[in-house]
Protein backbone atom coordinates (compact mmCIF):
# COMPACT_ATOMS: atom_id res chain seq x y z
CA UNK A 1 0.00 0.00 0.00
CA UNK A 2 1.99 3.22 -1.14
CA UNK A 3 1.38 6.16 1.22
CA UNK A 4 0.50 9.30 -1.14
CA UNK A 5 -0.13 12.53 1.20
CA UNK A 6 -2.78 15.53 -1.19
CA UNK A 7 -1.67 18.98 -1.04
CA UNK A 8 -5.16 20.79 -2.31
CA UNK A 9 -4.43 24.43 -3.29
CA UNK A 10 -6.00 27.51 -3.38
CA UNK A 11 -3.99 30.21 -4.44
CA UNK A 12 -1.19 28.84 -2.95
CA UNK A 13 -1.65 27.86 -0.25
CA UNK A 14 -3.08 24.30 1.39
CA UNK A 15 -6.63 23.69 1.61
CA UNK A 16 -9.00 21.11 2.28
CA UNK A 17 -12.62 21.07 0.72
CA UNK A 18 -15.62 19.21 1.96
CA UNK A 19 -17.32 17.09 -0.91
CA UNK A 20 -15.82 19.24 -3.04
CA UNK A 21 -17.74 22.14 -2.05
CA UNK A 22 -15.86 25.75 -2.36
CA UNK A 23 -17.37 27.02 0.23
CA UNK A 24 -16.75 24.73 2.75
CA UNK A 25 -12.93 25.42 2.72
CA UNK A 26 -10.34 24.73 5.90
CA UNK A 27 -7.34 26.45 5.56
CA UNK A 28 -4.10 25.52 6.31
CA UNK A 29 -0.96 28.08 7.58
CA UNK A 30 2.23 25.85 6.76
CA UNK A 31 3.08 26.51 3.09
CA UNK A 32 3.21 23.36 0.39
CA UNK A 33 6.86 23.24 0.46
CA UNK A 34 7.11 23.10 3.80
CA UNK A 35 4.04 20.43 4.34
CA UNK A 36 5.76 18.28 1.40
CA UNK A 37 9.46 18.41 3.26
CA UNK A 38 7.70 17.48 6.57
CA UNK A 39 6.38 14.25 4.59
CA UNK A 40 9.85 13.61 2.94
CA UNK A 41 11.76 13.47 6.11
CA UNK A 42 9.28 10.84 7.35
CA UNK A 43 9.97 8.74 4.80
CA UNK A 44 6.73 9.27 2.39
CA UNK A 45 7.90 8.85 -1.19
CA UNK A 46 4.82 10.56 -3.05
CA UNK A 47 2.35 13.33 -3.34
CA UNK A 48 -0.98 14.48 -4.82
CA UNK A 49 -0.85 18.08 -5.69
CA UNK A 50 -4.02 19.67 -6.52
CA UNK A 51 -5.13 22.58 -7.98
CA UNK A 52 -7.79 23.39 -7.13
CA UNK A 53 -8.14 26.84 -8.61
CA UNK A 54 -7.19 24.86 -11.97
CA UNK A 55 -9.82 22.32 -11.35
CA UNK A 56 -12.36 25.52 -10.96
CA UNK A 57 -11.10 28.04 -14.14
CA UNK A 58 -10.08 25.11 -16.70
CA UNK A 59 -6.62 26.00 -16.63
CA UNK A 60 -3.60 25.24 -14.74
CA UNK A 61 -2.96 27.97 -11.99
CA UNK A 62 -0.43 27.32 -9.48
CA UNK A 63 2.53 26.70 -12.09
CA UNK A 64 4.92 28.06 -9.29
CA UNK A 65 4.17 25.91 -6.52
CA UNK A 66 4.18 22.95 -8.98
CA UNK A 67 7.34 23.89 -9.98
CA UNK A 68 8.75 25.12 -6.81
CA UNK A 69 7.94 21.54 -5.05
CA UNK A 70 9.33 19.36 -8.49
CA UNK A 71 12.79 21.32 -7.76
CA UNK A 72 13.34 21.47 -3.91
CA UNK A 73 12.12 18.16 -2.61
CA UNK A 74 12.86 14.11 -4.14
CA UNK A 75 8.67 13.44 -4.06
CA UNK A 76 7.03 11.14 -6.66
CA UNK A 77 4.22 13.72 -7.63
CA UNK A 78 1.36 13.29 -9.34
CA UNK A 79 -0.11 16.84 -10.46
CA UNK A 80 -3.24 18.36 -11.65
CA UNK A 81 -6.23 20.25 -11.80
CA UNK A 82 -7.80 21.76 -14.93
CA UNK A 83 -5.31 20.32 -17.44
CA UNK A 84 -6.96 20.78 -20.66
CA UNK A 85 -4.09 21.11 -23.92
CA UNK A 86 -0.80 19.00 -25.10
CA UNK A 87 1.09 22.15 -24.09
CA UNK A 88 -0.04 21.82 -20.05
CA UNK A 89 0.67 17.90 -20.27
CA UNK A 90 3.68 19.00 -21.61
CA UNK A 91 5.29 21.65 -19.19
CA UNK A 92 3.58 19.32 -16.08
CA UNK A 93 6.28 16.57 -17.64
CA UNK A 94 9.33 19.09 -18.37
CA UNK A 95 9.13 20.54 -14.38
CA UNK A 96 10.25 16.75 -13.71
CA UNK A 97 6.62 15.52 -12.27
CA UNK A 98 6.21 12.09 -12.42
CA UNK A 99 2.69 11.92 -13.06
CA UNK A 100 -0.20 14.29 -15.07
CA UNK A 101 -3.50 13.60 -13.88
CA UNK A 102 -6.44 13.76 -16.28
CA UNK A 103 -9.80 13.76 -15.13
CA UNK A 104 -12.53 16.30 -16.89
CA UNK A 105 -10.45 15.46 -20.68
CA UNK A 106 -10.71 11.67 -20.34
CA UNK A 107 -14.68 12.08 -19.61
CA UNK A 108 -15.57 15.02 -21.58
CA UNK A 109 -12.67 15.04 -24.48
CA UNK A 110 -11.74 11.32 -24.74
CA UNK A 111 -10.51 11.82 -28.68
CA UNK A 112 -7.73 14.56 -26.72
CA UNK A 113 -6.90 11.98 -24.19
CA UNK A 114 -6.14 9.24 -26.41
CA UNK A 115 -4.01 11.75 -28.71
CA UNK A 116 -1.93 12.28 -25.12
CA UNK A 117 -1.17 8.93 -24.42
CA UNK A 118 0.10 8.11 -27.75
CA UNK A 119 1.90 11.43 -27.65
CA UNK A 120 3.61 10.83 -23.44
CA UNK A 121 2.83 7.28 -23.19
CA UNK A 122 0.07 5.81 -20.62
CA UNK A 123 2.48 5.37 -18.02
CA UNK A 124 2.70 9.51 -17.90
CA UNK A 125 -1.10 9.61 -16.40
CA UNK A 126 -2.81 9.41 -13.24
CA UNK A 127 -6.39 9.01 -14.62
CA UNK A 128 -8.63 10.72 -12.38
CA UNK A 129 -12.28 8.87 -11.38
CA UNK A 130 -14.13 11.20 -9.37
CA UNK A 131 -17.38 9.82 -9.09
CA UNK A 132 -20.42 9.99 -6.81
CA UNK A 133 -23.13 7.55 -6.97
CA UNK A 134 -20.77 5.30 -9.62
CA UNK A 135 -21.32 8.46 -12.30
CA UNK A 136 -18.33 10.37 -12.73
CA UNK A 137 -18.01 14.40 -12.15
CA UNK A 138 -16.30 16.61 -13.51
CA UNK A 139 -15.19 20.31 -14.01
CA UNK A 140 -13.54 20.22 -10.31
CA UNK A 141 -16.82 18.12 -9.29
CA UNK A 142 -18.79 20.76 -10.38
CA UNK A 143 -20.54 19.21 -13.07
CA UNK A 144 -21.87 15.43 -13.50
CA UNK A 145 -21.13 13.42 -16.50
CA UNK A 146 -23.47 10.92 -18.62
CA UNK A 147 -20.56 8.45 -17.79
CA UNK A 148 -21.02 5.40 -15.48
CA UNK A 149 -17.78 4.52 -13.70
CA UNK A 150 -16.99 0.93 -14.66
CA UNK A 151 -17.34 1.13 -18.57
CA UNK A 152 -15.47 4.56 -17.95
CA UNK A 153 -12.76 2.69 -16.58
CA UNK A 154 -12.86 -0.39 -19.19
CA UNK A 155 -12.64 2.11 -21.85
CA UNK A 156 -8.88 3.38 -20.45
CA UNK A 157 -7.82 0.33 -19.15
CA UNK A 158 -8.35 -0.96 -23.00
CA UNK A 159 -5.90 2.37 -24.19
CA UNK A 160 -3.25 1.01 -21.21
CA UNK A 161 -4.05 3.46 -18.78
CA UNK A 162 -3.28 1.49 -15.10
CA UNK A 163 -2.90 4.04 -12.75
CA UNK A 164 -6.03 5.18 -11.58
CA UNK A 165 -7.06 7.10 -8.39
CA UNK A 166 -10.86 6.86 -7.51
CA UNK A 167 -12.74 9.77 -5.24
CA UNK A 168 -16.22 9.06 -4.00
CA UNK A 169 -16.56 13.03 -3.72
CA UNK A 170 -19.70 11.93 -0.86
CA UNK A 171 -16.52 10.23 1.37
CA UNK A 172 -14.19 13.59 0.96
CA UNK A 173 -12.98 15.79 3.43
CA UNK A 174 -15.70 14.16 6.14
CA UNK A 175 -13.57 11.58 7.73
CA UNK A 176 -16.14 9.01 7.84
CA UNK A 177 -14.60 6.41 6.56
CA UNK A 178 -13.01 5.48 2.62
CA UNK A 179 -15.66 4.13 0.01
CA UNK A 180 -14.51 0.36 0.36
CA UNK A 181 -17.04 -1.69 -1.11
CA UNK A 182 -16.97 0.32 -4.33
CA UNK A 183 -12.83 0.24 -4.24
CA UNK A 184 -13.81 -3.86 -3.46
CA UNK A 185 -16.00 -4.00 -6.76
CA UNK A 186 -13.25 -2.06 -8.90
CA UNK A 187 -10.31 -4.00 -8.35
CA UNK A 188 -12.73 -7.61 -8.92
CA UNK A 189 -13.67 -6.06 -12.13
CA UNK A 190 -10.30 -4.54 -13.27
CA UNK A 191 -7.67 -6.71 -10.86
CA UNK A 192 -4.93 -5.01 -13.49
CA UNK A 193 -5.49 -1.48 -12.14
CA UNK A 194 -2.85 -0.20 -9.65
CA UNK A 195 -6.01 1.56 -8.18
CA UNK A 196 -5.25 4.71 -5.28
CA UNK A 197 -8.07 5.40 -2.99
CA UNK A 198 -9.24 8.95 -2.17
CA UNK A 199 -11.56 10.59 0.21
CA UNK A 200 -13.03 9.71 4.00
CA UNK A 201 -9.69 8.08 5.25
CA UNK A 202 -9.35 8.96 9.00
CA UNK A 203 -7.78 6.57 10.69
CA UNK A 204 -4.77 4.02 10.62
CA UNK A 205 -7.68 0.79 10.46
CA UNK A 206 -8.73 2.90 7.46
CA UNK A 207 -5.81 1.86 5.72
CA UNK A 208 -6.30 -1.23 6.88
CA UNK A 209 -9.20 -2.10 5.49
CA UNK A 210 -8.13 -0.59 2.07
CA UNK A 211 -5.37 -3.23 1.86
CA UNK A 212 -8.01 -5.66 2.21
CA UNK A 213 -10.09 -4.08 -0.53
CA UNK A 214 -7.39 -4.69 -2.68
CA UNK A 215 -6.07 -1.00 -3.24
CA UNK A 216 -2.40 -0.56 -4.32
CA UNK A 217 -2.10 2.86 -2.52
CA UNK A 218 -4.43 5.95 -0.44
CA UNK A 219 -4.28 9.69 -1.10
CA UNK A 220 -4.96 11.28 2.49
CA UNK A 221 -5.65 15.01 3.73
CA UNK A 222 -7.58 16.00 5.87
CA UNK A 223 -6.74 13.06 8.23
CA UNK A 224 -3.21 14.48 8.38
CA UNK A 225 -4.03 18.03 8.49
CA UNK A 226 -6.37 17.47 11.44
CA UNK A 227 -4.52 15.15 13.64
CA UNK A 228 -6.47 11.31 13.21
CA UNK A 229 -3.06 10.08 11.44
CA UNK A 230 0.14 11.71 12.36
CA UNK A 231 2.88 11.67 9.95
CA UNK A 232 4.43 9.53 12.50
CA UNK A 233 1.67 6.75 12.29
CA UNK A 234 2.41 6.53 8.72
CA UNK A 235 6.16 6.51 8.60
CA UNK A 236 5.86 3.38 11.05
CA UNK A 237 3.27 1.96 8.51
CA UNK A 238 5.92 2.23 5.82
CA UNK A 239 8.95 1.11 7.87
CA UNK A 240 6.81 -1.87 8.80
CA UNK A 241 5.84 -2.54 5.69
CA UNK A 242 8.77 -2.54 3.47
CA UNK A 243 9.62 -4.59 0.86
């Protein structure tokens, strides 16, 4: 189970949303730099940067913390948020991140996603399945797709997309708990996927029960931010669990 710390932003700086909601925003005072050093001295190897003003205008926004985070620490980071042309995909790649994630294109543009993975290769992505009630959303979560989540999925998998983190946006920022069963039902279905979970984690037995479900990795936030896992609880969990 790989360990992957989110870093939401907000002009800037770290936030957390609830369900997606803008308007429901916790703010956070350490900058990203500073949160993403604090996770590489304890040992965490990756990161989910989001941006969330991106996500929101269409665009990529926060180009300088992207960059600023690629250059000063050794993280594995997967980045995006409103990535929408070749040239984005491209400059996300040149800044030395490991991993673009694609979410609203795939859904909405799926002619332009297909172009990109024979252009960067499907190893480049980190396909993005935010979905509540199985139908994904889009447009930062703003907007709902016609799309249902497992021929969605079936669709990539069949273009060699494999790494694919899945948000049930009704689990996120609430700490109530990760969407298991449906993470369960995804990896019987597609047992190729290297699938990440995201949303609800908030709690070590969280984790837990994700390995169980099958999931390769978890993306948590607000469970960090807010004290129910310290980054201490999860450097033991990797020190225990490596190799």
């Amino acid at each position: 189970m790989e360990i992957i710390p989110a870093i939401d932003l907000i002009n800037g700086k770290c936030v957390r949303l609830t369900e997606g909601d803008y308007t429901r925003k916790t703010e956070y005072a350490l900058s990203p730099l500073e949160i993403a050093k604090q996770y590489q001295d304890h040992g965490i190897k990756r990161l989910h940067l989001v941006d969330l003003d991106g996500a929101k205008q269409g665009k990529v926004v926060n180009w300088q913390i992207a960059e600023q985070l690629a250059l000063n620490t050794d993280l594995v980071i997967d980045f995006g948020g409103g990535v929408k042309t070749c040239a984005e995909v491209e400059r996300i790649i040149d800044l030395g991140i490991e991993y673009v994630v694609v979410g609203s294109v795939a859904a909405k543009q799926p002619e332009l996603f297909a172009e990109w993975i024979v252009r960067f290769g499907p190893n480049r992505f980190m396909l993005g399945a935010d979905v509540r009630n199985e139908m994904i959303m889009v447009s930062g979560w703003l907007e709902k797709s016609s799309l249902s989540l497992m021929p969605f999925l079936e669709t990539q998998i069949k273009q060699g997309i494999s790494n694919v983190f899945c948000t049930d946006i009704s689990k996120d920022g609430k700490l109530e708990g990760p969407a298991v069963d449906l993470y369960r039902k995804i990896k019987l279905a597609f047992p190729v996927l290297n699938l990440i979970a995201s949303g609800g984690v908030s709690s070590m037995d969280d984790i837990h029960a994700l390995v169980k479900a099958g999931c390769n990795g978890v993306i948590i936030g607000k469970a960090i931010y807010e004290g129910r896992i310290s980054i201490q609880d999860l450097e033991a969990y990797i020190n225990e669990n490596k190799g």
